[in-house]
C-alpha atoms as a PDB file:
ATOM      1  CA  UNK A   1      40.266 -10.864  -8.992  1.00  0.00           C
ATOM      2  CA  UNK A   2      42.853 -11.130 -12.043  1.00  0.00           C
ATOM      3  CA  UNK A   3      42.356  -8.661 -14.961  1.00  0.00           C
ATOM      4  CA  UNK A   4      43.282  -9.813 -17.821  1.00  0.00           C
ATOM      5  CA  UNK A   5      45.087  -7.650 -20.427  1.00  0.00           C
ATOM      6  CA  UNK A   6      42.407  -9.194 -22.020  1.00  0.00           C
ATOM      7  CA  UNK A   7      39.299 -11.064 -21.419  1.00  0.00           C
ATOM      8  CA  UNK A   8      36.898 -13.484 -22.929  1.00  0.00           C
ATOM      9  CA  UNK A   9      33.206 -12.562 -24.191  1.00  0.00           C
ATOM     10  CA  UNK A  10      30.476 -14.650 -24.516  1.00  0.00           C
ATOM     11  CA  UNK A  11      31.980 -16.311 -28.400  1.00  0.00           C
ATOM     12  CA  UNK A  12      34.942 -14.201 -28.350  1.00  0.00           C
ATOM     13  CA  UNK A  13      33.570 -10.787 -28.282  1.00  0.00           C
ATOM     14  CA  UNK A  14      35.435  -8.081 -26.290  1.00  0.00           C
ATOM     15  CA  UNK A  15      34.082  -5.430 -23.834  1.00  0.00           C
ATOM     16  CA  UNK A  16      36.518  -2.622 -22.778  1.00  0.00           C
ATOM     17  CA  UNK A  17      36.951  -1.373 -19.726  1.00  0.00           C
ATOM     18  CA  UNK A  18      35.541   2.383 -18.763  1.00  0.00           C
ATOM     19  CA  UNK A  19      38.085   4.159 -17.077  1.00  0.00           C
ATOM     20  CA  UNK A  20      37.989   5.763 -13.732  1.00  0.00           C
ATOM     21  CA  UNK A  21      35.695   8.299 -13.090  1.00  0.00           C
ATOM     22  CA  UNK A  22      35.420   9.023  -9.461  1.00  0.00           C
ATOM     23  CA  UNK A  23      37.371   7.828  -6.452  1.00  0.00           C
ATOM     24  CA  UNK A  24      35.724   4.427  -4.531  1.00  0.00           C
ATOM     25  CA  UNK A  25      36.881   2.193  -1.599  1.00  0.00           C
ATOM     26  CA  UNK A  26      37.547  -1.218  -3.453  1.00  0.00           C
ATOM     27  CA  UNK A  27      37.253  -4.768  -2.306  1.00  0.00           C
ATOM     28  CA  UNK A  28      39.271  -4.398   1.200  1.00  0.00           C
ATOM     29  CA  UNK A  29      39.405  -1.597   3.391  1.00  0.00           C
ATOM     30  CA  UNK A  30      42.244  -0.018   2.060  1.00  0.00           C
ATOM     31  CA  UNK A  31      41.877  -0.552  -1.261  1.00  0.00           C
ATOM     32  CA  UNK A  32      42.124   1.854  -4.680  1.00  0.00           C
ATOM     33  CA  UNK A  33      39.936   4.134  -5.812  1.00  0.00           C
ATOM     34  CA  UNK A  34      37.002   2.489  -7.665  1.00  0.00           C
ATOM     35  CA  UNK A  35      34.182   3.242 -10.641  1.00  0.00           C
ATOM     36  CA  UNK A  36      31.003   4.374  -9.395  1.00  0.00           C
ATOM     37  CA  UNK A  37      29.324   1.825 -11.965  1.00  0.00           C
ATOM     38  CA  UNK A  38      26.793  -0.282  -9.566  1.00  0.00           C
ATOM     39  CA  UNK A  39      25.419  -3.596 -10.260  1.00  0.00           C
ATOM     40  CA  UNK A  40      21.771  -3.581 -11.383  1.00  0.00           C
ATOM     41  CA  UNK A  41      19.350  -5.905  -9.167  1.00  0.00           C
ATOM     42  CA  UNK A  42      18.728  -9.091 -10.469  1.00  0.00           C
ATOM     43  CA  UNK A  43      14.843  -9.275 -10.921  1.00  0.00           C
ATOM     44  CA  UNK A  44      14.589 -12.449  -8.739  1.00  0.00           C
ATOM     45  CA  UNK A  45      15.177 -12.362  -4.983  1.00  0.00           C
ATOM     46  CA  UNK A  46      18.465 -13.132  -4.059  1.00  0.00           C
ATOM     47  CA  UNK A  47      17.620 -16.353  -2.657  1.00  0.00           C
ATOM     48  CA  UNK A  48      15.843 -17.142  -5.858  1.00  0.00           C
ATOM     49  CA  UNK A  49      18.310 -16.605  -7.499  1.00  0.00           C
ATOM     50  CA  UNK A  50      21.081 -18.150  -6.014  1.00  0.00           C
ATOM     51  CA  UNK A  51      18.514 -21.464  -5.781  1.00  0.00           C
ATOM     52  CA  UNK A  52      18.002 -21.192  -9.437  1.00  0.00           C
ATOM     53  CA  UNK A  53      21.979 -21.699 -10.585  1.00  0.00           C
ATOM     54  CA  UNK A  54      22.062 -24.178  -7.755  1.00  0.00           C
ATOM     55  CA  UNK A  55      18.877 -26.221  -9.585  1.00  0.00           C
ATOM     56  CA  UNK A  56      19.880 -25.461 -12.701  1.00  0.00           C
ATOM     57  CA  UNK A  57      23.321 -27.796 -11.910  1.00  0.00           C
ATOM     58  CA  UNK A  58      21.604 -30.164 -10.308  1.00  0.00           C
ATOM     59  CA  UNK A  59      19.238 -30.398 -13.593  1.00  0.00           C
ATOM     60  CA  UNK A  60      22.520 -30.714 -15.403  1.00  0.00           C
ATOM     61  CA  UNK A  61      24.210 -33.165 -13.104  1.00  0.00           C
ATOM     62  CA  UNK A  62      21.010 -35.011 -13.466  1.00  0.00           C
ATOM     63  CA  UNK A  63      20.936 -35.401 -17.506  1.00  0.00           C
ATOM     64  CA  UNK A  64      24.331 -36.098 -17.516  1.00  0.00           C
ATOM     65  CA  UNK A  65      24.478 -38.871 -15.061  1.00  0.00           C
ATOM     66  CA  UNK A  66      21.130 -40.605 -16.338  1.00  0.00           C
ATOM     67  CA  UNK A  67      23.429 -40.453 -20.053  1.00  0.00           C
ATOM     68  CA  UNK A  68      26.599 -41.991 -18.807  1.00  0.00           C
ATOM     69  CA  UNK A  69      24.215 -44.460 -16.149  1.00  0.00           C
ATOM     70  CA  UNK A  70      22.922 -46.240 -19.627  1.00  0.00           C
ATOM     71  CA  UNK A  71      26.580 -46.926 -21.142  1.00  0.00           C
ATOM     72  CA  UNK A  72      26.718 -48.594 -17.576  1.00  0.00           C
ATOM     73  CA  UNK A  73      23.744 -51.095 -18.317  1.00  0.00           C
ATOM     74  CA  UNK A  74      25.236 -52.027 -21.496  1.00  0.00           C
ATOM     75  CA  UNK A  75      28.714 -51.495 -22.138  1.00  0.00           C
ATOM     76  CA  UNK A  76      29.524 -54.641 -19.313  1.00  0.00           C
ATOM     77  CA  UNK A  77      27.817 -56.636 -22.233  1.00  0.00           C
ATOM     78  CA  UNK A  78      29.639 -55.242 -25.118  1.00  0.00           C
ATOM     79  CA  UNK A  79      32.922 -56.722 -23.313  1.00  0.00           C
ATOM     80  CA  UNK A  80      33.590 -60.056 -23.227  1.00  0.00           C
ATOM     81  CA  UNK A  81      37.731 -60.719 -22.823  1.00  0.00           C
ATOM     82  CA  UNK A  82      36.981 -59.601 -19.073  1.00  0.00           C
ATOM     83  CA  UNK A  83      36.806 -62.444 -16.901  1.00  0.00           C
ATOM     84  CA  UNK A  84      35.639 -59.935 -14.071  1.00  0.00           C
ATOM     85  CA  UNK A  85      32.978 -57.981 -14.802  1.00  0.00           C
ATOM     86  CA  UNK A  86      31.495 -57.219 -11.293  1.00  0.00           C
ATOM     87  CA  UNK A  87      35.012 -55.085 -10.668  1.00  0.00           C
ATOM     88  CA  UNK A  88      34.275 -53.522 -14.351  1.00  0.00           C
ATOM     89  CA  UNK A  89      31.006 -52.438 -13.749  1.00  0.00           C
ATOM     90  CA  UNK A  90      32.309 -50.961 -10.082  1.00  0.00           C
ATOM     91  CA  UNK A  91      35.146 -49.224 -12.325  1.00  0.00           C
ATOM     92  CA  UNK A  92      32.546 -47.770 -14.590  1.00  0.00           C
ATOM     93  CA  UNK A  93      29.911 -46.630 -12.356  1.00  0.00           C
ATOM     94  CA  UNK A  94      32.802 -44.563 -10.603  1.00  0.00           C
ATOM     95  CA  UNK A  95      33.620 -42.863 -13.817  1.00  0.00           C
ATOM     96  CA  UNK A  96      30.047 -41.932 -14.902  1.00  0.00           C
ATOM     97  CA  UNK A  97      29.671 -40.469 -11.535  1.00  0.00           C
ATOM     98  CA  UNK A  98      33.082 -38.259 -10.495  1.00  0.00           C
ATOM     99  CA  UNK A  99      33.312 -37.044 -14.577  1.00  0.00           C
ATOM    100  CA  UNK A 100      29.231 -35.035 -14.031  1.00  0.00           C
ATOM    101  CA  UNK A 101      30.175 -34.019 -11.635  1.00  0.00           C
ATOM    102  CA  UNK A 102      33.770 -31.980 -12.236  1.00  0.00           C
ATOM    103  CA  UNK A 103      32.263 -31.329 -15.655  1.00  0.00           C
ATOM    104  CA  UNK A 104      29.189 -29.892 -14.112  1.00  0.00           C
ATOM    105  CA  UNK A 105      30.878 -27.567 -11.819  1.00  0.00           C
ATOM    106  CA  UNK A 106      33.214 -26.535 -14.982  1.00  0.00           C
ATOM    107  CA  UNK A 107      29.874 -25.652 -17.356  1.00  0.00           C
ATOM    108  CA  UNK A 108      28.049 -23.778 -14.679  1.00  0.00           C
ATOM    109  CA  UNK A 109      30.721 -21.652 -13.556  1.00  0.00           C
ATOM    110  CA  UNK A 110      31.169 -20.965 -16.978  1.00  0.00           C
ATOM    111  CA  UNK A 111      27.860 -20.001 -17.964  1.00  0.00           C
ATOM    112  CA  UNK A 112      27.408 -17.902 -15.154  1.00  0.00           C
ATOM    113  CA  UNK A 113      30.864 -15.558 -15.317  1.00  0.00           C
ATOM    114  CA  UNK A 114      29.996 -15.229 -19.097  1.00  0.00           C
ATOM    115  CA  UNK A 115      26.513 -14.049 -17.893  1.00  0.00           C
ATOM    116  CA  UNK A 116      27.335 -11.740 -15.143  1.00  0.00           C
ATOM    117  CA  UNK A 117      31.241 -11.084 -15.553  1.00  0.00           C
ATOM    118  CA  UNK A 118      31.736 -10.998 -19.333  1.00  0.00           C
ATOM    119  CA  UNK A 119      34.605  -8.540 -19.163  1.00  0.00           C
ATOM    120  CA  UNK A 120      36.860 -10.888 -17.398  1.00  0.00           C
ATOM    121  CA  UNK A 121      37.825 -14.248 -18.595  1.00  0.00           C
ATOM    122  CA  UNK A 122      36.184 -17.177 -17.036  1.00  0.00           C
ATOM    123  CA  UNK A 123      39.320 -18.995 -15.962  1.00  0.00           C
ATOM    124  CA  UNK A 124      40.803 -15.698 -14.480  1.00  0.00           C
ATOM    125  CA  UNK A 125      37.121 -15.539 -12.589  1.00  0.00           C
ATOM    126  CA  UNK A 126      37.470 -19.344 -11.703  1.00  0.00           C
ATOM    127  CA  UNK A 127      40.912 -18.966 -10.156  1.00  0.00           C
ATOM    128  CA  UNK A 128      40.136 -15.901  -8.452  1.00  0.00           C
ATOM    129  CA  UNK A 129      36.877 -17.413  -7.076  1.00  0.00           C
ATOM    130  CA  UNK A 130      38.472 -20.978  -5.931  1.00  0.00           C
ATOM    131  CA  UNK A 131      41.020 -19.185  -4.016  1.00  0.00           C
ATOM    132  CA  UNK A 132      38.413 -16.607  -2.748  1.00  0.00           C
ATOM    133  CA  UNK A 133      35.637 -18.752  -1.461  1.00  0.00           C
ATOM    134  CA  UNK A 134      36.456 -22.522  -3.146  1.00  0.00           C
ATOM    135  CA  UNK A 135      32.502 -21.628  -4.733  1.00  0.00           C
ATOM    136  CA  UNK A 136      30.701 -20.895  -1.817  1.00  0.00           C
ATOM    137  CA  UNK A 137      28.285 -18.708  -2.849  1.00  0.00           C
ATOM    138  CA  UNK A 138      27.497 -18.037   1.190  1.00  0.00           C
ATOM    139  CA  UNK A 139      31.047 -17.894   1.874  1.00  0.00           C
ATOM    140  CA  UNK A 140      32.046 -15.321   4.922  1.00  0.00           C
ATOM    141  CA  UNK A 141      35.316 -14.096   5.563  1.00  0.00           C
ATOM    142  CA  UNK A 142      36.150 -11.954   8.777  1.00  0.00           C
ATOM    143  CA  UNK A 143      38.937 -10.328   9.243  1.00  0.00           C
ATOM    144  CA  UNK A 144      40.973 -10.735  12.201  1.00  0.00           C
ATOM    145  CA  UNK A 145      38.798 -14.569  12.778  1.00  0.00           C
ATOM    146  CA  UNK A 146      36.894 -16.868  11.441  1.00  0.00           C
ATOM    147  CA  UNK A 147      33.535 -18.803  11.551  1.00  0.00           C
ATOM    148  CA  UNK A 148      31.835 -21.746  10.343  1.00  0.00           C
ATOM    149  CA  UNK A 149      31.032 -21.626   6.705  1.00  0.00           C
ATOM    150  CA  UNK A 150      27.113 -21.109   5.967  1.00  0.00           C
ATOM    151  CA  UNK A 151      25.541 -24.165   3.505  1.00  0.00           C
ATOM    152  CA  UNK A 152      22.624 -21.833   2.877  1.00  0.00           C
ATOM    153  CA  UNK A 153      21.094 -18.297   2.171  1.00  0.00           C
ATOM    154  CA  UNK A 154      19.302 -18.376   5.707  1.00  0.00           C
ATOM    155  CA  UNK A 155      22.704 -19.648   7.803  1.00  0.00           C
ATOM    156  CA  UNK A 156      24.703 -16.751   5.599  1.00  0.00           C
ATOM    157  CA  UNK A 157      22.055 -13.907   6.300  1.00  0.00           C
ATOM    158  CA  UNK A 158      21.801 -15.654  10.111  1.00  0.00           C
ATOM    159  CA  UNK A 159      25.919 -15.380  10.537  1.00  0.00           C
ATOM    160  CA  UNK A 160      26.059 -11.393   8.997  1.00  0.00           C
ATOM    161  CA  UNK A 161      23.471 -10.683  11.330  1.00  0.00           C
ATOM    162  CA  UNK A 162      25.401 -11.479  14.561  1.00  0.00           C
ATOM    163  CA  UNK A 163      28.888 -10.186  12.751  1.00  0.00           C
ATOM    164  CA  UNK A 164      26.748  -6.692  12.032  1.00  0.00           C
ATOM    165  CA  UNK A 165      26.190  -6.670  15.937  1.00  0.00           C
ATOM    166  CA  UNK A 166      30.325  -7.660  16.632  1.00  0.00           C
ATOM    167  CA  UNK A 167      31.197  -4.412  14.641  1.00  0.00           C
ATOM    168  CA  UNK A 168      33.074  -7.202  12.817  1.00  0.00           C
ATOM    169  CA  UNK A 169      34.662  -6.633   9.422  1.00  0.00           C
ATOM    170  CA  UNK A 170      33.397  -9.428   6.801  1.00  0.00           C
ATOM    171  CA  UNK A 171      33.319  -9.740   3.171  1.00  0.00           C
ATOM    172  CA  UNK A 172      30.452 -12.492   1.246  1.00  0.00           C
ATOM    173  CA  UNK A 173      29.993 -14.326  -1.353  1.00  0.00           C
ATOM    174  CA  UNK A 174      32.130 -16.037  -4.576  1.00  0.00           C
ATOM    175  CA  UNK A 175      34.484 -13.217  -5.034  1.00  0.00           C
ATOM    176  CA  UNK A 176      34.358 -12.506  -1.097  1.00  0.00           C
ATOM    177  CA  UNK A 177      33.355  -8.582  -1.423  1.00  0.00           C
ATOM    178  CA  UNK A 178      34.158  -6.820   1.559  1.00  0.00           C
ATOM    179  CA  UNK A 179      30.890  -4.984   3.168  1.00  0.00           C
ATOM    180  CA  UNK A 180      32.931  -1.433   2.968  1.00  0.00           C
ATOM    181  CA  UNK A 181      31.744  -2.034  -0.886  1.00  0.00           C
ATOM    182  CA  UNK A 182      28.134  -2.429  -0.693  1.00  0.00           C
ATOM    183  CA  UNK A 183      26.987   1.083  -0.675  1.00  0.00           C
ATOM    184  CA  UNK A 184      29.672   1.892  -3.722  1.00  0.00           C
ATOM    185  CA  UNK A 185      27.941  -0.302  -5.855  1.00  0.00           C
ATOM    186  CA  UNK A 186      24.213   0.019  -4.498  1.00  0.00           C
ATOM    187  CA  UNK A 187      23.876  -3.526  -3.065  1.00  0.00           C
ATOM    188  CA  UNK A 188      23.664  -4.601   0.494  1.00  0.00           C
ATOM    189  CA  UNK A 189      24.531  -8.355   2.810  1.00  0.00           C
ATOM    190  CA  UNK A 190      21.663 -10.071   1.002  1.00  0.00           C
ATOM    191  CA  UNK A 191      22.713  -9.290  -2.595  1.00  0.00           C
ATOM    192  CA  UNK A 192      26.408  -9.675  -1.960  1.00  0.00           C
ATOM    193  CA  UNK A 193      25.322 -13.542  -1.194  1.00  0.00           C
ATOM    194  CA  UNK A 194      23.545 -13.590  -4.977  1.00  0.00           C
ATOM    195  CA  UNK A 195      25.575 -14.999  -6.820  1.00  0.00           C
ATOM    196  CA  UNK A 196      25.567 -13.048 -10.477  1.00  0.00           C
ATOM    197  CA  UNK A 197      25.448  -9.904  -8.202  1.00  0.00           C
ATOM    198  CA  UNK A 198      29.103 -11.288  -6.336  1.00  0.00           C
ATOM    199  CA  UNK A 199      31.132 -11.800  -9.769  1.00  0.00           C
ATOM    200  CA  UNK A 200      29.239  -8.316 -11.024  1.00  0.00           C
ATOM    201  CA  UNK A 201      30.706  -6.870  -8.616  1.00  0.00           C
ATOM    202  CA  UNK A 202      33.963  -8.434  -8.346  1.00  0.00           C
ATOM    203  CA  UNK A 203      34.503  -7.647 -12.471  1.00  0.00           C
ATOM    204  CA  UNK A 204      34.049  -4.248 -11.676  1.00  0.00           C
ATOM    205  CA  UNK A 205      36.762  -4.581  -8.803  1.00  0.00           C
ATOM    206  CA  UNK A 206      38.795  -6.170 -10.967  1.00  0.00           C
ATOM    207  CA  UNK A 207      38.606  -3.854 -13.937  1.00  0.00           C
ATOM    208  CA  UNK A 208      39.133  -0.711 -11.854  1.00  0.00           C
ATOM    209  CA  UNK A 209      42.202  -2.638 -10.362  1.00  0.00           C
ATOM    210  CA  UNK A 210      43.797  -3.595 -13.822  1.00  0.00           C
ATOM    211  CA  UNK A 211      43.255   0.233 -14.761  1.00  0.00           C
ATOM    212  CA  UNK A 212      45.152   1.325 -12.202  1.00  0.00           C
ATOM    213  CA  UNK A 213      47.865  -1.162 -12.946  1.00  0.00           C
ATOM    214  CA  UNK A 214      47.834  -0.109 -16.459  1.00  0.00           C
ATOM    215  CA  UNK A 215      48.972   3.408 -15.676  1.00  0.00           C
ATOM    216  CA  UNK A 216      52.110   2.453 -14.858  1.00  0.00           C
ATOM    217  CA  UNK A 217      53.122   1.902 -18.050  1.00  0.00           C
ATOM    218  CA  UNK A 218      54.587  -2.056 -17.259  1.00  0.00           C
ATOM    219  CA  UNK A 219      54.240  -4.852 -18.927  1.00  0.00           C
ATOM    220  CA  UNK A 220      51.321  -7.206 -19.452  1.00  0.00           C
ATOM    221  CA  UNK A 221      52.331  -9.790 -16.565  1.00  0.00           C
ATOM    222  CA  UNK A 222      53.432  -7.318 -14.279  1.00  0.00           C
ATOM    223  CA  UNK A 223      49.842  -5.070 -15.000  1.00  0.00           C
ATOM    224  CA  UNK A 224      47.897  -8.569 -14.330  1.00  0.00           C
ATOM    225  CA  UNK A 225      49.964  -9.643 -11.060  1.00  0.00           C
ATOM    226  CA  UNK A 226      49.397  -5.913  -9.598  1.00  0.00           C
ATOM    227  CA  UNK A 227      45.733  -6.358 -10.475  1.00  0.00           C
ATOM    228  CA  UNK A 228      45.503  -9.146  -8.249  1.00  0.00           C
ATOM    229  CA  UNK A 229      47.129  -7.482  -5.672  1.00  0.00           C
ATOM    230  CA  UNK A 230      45.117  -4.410  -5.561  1.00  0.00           C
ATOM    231  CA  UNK A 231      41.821  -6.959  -5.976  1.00  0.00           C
ATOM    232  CA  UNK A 232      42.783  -8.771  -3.113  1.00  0.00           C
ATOM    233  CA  UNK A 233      44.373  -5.602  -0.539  1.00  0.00           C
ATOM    234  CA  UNK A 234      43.906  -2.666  -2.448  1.00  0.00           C
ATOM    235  CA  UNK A 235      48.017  -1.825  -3.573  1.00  0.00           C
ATOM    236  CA  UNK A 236      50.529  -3.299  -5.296  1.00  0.00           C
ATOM    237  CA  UNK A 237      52.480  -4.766  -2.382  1.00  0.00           C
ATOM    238  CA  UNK A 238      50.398  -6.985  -0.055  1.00  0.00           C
ATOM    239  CA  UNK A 239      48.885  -9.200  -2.619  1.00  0.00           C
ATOM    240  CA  UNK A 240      52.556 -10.548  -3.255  1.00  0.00           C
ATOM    241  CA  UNK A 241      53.766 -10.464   0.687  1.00  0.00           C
ATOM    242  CA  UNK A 242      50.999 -12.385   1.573  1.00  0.00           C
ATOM    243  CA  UNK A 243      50.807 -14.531  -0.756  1.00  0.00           C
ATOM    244  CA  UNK A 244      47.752 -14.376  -2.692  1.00  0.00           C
ATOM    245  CA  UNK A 245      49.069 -13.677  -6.202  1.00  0.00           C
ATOM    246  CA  UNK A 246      50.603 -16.969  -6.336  1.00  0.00           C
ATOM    247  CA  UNK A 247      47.637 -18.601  -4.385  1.00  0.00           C
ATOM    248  CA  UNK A 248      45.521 -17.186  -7.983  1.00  0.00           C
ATOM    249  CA  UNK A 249      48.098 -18.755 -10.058  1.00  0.00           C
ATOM    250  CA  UNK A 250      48.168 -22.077  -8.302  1.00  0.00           C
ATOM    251  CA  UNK A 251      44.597 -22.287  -8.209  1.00  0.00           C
ATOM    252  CA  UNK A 252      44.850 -21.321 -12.308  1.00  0.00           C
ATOM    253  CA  UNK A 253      46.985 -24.412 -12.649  1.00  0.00           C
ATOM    254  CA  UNK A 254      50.015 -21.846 -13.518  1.00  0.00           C
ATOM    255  CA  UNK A 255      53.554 -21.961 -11.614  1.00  0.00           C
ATOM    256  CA  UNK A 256      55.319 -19.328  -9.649  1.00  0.00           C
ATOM    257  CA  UNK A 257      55.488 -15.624 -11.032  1.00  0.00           C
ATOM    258  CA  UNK A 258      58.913 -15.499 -13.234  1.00  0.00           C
ATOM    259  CA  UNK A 259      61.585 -12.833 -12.674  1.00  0.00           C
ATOM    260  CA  UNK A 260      61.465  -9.595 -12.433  1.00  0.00           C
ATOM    261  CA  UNK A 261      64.304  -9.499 -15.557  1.00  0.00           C
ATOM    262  CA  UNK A 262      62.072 -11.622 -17.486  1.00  0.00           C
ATOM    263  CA  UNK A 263      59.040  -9.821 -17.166  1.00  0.00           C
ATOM    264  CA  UNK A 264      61.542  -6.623 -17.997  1.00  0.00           C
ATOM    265  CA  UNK A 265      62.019  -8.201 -21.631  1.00  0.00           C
ATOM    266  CA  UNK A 266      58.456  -8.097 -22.420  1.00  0.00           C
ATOM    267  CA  UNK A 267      56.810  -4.638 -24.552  1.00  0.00           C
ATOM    268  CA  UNK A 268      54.459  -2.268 -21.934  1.00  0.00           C
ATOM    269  CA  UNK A 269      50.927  -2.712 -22.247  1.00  0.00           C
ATOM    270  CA  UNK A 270      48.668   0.159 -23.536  1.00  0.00           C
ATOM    271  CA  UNK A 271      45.557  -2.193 -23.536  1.00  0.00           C
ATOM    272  CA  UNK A 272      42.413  -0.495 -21.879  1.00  0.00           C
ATOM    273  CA  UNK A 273      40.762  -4.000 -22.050  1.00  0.00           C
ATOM    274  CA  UNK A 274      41.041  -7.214 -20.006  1.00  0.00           C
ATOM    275  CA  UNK A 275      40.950  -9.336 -23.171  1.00  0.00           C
ATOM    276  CA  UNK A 276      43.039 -11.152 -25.503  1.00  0.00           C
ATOM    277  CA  UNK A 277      42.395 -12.053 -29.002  1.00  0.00           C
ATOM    278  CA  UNK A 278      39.349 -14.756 -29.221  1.00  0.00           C
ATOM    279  CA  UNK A 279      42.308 -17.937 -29.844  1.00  0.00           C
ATOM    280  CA  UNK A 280      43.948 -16.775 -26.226  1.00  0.00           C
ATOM    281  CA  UNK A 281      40.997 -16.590 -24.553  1.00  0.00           C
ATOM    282  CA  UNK A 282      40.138 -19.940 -23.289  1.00  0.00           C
ATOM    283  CA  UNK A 283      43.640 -19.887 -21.607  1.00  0.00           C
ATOM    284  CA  UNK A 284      42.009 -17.215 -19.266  1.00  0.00           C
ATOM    285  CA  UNK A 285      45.064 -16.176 -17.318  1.00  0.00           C
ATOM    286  CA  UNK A 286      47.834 -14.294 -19.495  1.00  0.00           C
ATOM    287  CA  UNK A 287      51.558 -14.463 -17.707  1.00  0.00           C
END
């Protein structure tokens, strides 16, 4: 995931970062050292709770659609310079529909990373997460292959199973956490697919990641763009040979990572925090 120099809190409230106190495996195999912090259990199952952010958008999508369905009924009426209204209503109906919907998506994944991940900013978490798992909260990646994407709790648990019995190497959930985690943090295949539990985890991750990047006494950008790196391979290298640095900022609607000599121009970071001041914050990703 993306630290932020800074990060966004609830209504603008920051959280620092505790600093490394013991050395962990981080999100991939080979990755950094990593805080021994672990991720309390949520007090509902894991399926529970995953169902429960699933119903609660559905409640959501619900409202809003029932709202918008009502200007449908009656806004047709309120026009009357259109000769077609069958094609207006059509026109309508499509736009009550598709804006829930993205707007839905938007609010929940909001609410959530503010819940479970409030030391990273929510459209750092978003980008990370689309480009992780596209929010698939049963999302399974395995290294060295690939298999069919689980739609459920049961198919994800069903799928780890038979990859536990490969001596495959996988990593679940939003922030795809890799499985050589889930002792470090107290959590095991079942928890990893909970979805507050994934972006818990992921912050931490994260955080230990921008840390590290910190104490190289660079600039903002350049701490932020090793961050993702090290969340996504565990150095400072791979994340930008592969590709997945500027996979982040595409998905954060950003463009490509500027020059080295810009990024020279800008003042080193001494930050401990992955926030920035409360009118930054809803720009999530800092550059």
């Amino acid at each position: 995931m993306v630290p932020l120099p800074k990060t966004f809190l609830g209504w603008g409230r920051a959280q620092k970062i505790t600093s490394l106190l013991e050395l962990r495996e981080t999100k991939r195999p080979c990755e950094p050292p990593r805080s021994p912090v672990q991720s309390k259990p949520s007090e509902l199952s894991t399926e529970q709770s995953s169902l429960k952010v699933i119903s609660d958008a559905v409640g959501n999508l619900v409202r809003r659609i029932s709202n918008l369905s009502f200007l449908v009924k009656i806004f047709p009426s309120l026009v009357t310079n259109f000769s077609n209204k069958p094609i207006l209503k059509q026109f309508i109906f499509v736009l009550c529909v598709a804006a829930p919907l993205h707007l839905a998506q938007a609010d929940e994944f909001a609410d959530l990373a503010q819940r479970c991940a409030p030391s990273v900013a929510v459209d750092t978490l978003r980008a990370i997460v689309k480009t992780e798992s596209n929010f698939n909260p049963y999302a399974i990646g395995v290294v060295g292959g690939s298999i069919p994407q689980p739609k459920s709790f049961h198919e994800a648990m069903a799928a780890i199973a038979r990859l536990e019995l490969a001596g495959a190497n996988y990593s679940v959930g939003l922030g795809q956490i890799n499985k050589s985690n889930f002792a470090a943090f107290g959590i095991d295949a079942a928890k990893a697919l909970d979805a507050c539990t994934n972006l818990s985890v992921a912050a931490q991750i994260l955080g230990d990641c921008y840390a590290r990047a910190q104490k190289n006494g660079t600039t903002q950008s350049k701490n932020l763009h090793d961050a993702l790196s090290c969340y996504y391979s565990g150095n400072f290298k791979q994340g930008y040979s592969h590709g997945y640095v500027n996979s982040v900022r595409k998905n954060a609607g950003l463009k490509k990572i500027p020059s080295l000599s810009s990024t020279e121009e800008e003042k080193p970071s001494t930050q401990s925090t992955l926030i920035v001041s409360t009118q930054d914050s809803q720009r999530g990703l800092i550059f």
